[in-house]
PDB file of N, CA and C in Angstrom:
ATOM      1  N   UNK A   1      85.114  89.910 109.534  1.00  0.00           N
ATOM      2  CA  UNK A   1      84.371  90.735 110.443  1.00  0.00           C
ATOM      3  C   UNK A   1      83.505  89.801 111.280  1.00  0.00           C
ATOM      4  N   UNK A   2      83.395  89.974 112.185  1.00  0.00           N
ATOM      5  CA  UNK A   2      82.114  89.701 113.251  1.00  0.00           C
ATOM      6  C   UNK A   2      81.652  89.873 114.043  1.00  0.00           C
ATOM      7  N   UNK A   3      80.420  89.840 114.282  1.00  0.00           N
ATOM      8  CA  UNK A   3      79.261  90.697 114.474  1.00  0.00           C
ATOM      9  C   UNK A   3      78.646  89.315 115.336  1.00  0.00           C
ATOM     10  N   UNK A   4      78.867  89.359 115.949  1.00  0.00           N
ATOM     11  CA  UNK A   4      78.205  88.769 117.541  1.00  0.00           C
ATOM     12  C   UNK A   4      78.455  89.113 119.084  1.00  0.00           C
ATOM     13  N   UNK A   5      78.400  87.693 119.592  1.00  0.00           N
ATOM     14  CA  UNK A   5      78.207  87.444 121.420  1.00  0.00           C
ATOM     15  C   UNK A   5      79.481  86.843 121.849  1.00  0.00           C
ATOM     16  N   UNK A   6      80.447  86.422 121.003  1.00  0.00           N
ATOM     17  CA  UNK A   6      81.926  86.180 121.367  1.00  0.00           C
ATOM     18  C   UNK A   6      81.463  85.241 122.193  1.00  0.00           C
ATOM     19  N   UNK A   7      80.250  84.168 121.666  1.00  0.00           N
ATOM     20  CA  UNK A   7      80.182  82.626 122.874  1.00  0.00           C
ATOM     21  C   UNK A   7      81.587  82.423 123.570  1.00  0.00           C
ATOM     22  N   UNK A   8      82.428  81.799 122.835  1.00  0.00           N
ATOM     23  CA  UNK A   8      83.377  80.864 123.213  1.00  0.00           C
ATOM     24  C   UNK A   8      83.950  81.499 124.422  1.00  0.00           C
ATOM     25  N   UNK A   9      83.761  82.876 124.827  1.00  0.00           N
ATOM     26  CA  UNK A   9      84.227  84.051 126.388  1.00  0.00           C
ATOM     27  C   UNK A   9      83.029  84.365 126.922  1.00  0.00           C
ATOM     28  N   UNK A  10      81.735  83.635 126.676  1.00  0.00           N
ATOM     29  CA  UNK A  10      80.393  83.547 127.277  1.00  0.00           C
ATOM     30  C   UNK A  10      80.323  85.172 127.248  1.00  0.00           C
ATOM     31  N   UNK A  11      80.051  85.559 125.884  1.00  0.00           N
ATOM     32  CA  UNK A  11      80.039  86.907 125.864  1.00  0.00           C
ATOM     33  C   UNK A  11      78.674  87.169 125.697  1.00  0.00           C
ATOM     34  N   UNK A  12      77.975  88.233 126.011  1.00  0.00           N
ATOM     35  CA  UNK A  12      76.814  88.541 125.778  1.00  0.00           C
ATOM     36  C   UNK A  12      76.212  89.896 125.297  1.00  0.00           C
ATOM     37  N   UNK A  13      77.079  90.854 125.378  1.00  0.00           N
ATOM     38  CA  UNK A  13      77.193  92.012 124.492  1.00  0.00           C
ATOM     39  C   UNK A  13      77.416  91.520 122.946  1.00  0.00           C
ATOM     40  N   UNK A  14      76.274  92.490 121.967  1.00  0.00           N
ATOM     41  CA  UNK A  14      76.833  92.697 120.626  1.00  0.00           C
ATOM     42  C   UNK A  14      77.847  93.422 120.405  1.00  0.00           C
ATOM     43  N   UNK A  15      79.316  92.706 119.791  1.00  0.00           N
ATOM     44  CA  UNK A  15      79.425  93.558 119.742  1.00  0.00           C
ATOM     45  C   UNK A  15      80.069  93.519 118.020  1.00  0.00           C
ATOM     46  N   UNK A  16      81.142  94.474 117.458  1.00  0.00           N
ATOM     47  CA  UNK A  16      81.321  94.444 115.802  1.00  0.00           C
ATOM     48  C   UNK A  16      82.718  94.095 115.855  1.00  0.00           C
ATOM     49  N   UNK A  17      83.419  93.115 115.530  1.00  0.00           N
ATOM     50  CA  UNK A  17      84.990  93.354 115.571  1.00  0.00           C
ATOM     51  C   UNK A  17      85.574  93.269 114.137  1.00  0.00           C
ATOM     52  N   UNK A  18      86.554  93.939 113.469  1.00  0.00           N
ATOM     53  CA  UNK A  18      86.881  93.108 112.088  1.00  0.00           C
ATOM     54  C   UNK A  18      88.510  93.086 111.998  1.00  0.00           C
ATOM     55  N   UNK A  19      89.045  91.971 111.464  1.00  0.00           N
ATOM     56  CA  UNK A  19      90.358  91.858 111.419  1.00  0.00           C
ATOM     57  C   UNK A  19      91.058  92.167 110.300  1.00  0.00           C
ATOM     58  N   UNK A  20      91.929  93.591 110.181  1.00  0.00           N
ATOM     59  CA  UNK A  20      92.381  94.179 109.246  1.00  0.00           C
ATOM     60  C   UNK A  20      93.695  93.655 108.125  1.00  0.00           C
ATOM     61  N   UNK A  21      93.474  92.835 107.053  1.00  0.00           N
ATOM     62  CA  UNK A  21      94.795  92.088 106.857  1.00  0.00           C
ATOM     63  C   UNK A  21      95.690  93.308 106.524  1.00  0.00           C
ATOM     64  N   UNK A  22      96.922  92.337 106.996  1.00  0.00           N
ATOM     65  CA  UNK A  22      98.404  93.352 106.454  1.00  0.00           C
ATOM     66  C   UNK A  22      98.978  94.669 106.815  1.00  0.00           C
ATOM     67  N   UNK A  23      98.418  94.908 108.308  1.00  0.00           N
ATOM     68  CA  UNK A  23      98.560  95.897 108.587  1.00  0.00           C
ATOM     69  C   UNK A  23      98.935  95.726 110.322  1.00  0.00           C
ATOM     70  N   UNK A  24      99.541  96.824 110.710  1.00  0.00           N
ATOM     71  CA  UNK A  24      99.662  97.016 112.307  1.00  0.00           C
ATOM     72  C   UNK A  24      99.244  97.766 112.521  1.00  0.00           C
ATOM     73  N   UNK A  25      98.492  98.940 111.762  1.00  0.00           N
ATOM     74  CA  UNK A  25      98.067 100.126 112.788  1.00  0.00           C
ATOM     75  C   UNK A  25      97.057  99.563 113.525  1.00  0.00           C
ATOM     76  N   UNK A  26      96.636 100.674 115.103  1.00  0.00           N
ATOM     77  CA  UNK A  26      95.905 100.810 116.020  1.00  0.00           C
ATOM     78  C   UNK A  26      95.086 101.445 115.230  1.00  0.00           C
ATOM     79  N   UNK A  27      93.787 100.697 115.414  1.00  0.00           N
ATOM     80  CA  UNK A  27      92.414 101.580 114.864  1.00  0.00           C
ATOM     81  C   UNK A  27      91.483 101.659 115.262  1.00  0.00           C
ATOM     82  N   UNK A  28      91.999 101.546 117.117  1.00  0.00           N
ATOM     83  CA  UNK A  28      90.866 101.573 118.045  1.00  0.00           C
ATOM     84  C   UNK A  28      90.729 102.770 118.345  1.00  0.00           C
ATOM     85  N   UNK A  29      88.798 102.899 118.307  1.00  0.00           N
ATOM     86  CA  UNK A  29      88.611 104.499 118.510  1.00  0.00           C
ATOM     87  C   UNK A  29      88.469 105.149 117.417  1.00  0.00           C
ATOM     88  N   UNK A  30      89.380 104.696 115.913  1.00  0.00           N
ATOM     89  CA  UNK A  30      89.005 105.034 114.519  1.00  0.00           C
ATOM     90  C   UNK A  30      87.647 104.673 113.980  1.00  0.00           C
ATOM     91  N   UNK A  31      87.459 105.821 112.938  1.00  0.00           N
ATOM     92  CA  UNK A  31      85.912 105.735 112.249  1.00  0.00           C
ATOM     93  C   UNK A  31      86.639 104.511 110.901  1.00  0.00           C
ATOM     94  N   UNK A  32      85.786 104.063 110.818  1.00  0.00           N
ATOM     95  CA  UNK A  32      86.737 103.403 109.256  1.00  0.00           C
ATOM     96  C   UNK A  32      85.164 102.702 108.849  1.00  0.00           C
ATOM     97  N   UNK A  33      85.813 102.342 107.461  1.00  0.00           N
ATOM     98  CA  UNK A  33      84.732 101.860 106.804  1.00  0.00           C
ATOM     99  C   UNK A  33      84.838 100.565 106.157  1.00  0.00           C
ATOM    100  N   UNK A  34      84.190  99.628 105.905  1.00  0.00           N
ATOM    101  CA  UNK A  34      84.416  98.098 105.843  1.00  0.00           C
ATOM    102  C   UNK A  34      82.620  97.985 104.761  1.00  0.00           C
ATOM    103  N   UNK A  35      83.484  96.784 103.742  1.00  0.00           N
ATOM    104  CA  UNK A  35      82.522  96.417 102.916  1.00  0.00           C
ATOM    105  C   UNK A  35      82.257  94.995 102.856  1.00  0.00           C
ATOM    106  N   UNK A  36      81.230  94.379 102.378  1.00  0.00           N
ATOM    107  CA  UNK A  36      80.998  92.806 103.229  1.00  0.00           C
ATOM    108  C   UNK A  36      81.020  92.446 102.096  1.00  0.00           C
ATOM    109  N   UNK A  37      81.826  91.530 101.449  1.00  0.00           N
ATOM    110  CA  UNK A  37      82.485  90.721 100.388  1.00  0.00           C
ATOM    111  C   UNK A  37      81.526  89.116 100.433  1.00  0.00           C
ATOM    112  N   UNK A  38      82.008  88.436 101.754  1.00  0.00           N
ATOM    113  CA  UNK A  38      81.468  87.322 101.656  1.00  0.00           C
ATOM    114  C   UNK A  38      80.828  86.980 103.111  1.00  0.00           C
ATOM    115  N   UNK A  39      80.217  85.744 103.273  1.00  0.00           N
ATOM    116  CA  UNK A  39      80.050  85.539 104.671  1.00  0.00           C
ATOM    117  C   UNK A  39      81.046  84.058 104.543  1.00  0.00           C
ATOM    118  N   UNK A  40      82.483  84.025 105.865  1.00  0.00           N
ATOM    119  CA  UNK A  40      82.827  83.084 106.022  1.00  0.00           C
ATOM    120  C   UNK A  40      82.350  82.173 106.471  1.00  0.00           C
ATOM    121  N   UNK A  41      81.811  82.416 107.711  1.00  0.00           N
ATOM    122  CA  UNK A  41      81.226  81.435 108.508  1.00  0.00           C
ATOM    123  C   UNK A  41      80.355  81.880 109.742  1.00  0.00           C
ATOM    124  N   UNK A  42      79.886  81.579 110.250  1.00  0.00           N
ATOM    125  CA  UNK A  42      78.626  81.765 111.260  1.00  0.00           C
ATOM    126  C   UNK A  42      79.257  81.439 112.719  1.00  0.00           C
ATOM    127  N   UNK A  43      78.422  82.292 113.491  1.00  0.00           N
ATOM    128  CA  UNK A  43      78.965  82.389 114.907  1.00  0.00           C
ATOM    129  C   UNK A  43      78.849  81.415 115.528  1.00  0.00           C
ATOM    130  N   UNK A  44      80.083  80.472 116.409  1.00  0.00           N
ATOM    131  CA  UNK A  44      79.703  79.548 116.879  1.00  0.00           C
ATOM    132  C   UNK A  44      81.056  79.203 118.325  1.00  0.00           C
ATOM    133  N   UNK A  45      80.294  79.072 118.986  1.00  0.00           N
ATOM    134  CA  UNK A  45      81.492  78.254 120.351  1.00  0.00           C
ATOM    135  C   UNK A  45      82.526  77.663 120.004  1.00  0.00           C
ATOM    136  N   UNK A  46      83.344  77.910 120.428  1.00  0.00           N
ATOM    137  CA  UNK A  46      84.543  77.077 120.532  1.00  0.00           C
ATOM    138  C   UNK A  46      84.898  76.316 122.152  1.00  0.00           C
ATOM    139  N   UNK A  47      85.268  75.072 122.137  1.00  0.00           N
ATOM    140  CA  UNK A  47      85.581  74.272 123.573  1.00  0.00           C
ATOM    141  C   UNK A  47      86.837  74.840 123.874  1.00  0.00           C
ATOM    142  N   UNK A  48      87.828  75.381 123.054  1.00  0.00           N
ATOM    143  CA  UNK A  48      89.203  75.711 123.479  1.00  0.00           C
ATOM    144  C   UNK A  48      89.660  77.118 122.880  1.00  0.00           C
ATOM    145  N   UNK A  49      90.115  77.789 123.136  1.00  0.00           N
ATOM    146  CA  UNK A  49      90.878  79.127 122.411  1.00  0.00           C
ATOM    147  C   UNK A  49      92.154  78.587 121.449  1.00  0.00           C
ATOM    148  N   UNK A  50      92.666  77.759 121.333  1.00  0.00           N
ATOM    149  CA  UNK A  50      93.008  77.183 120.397  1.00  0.00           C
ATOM    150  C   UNK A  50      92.133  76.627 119.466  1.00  0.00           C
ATOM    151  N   UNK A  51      91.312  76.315 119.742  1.00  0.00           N
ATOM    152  CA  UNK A  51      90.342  75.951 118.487  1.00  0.00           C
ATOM    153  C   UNK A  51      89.762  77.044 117.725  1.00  0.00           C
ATOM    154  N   UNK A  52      89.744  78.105 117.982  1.00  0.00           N
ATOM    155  CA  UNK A  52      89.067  79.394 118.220  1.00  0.00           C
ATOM    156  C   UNK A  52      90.311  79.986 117.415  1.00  0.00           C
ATOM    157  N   UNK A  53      91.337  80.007 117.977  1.00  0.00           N
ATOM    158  CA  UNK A  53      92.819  80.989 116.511  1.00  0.00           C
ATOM    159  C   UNK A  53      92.477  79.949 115.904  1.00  0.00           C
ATOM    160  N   UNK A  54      92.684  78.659 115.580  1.00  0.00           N
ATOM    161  CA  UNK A  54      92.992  77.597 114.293  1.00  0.00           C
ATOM    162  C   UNK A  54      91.858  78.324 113.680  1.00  0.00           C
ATOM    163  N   UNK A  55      90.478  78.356 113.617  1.00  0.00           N
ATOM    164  CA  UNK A  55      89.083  78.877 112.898  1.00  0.00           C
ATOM    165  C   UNK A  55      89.670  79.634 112.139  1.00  0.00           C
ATOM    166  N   UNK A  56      90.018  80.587 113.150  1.00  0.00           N
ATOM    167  CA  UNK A  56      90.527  82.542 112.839  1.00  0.00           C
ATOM    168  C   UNK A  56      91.730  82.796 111.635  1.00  0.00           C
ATOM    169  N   UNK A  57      92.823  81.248 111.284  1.00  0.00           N
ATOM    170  CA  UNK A  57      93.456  81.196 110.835  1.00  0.00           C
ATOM    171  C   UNK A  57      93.172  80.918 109.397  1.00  0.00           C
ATOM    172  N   UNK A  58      92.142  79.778 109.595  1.00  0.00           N
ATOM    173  CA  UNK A  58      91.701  78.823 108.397  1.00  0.00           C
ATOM    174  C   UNK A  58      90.889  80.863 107.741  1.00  0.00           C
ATOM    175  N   UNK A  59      89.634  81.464 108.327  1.00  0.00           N
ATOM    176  CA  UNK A  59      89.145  82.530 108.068  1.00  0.00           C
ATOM    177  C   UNK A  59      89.969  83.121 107.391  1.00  0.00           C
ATOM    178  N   UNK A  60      91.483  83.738 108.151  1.00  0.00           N
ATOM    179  CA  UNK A  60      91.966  84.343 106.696  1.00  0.00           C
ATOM    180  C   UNK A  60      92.608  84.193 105.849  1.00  0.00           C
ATOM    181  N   UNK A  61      92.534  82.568 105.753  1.00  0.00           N
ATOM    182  CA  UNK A  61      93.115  82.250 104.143  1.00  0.00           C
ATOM    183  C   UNK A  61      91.940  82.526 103.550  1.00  0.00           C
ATOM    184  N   UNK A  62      91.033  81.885 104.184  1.00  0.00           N
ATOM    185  CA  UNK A  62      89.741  82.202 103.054  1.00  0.00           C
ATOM    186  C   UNK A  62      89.195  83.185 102.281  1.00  0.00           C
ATOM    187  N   UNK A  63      89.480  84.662 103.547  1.00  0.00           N
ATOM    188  CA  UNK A  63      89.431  85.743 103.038  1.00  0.00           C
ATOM    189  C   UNK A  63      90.148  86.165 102.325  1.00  0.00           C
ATOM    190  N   UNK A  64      91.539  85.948 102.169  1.00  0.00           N
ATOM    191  CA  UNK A  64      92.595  86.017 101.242  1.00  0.00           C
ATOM    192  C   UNK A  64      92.131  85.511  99.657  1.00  0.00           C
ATOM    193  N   UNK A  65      91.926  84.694  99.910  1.00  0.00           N
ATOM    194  CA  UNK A  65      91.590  84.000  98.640  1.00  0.00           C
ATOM    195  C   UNK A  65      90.538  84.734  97.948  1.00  0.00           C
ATOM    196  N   UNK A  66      89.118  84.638  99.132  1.00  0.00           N
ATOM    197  CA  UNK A  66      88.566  85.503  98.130  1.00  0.00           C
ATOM    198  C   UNK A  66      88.252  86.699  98.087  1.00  0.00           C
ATOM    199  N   UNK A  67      89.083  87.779  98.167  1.00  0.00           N
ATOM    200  CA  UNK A  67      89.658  88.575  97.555  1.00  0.00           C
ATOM    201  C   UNK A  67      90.653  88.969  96.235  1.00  0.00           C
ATOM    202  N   UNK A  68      91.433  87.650  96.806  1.00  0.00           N
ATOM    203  CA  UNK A  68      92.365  87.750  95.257  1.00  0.00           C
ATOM    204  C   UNK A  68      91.563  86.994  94.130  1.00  0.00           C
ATOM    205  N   UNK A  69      90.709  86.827  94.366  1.00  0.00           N
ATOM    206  CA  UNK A  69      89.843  86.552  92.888  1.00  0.00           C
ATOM    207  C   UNK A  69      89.343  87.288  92.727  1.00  0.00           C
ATOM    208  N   UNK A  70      88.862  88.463  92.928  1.00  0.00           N
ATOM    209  CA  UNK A  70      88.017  89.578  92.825  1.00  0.00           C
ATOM    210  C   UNK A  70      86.918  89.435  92.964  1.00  0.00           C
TER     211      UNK A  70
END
């Protein structure tokens, strides 16, 4: 999940986004509910949008992981 200013697109709205594993549905516009497990990592710029998916990638192994530990 995250919950910022989307620097790295000089964003400046808050806003909430979270990335749903294992799934394709559209759940824009859906009410849904989300529970905060861990904090991966902290909001920060990226120089490239490739640097920015690689992060996003490394994020959900992490989240993967810890989850499957319970």
């Amino acid at each position: 999940m995250s919950i910022g200013t989307n620097p790295t697109f000089s964003g400046r709205t808050r806003t909430v986004e979270a990335f749903v594993l294992d799934t394709a549905a559209d759940l824009y516009g859906q009410h849904v509910a989300l529970d905060f497990v861990a904090r991966i990592r902290g909001q920060r710029k990226f120089d490239t949008v490739k640097g920015l998916v690689a992060a996003m990638g490394e994020d959900t192994e992490r989240a993967r992981n810890l989850l499957s530990a319970g």
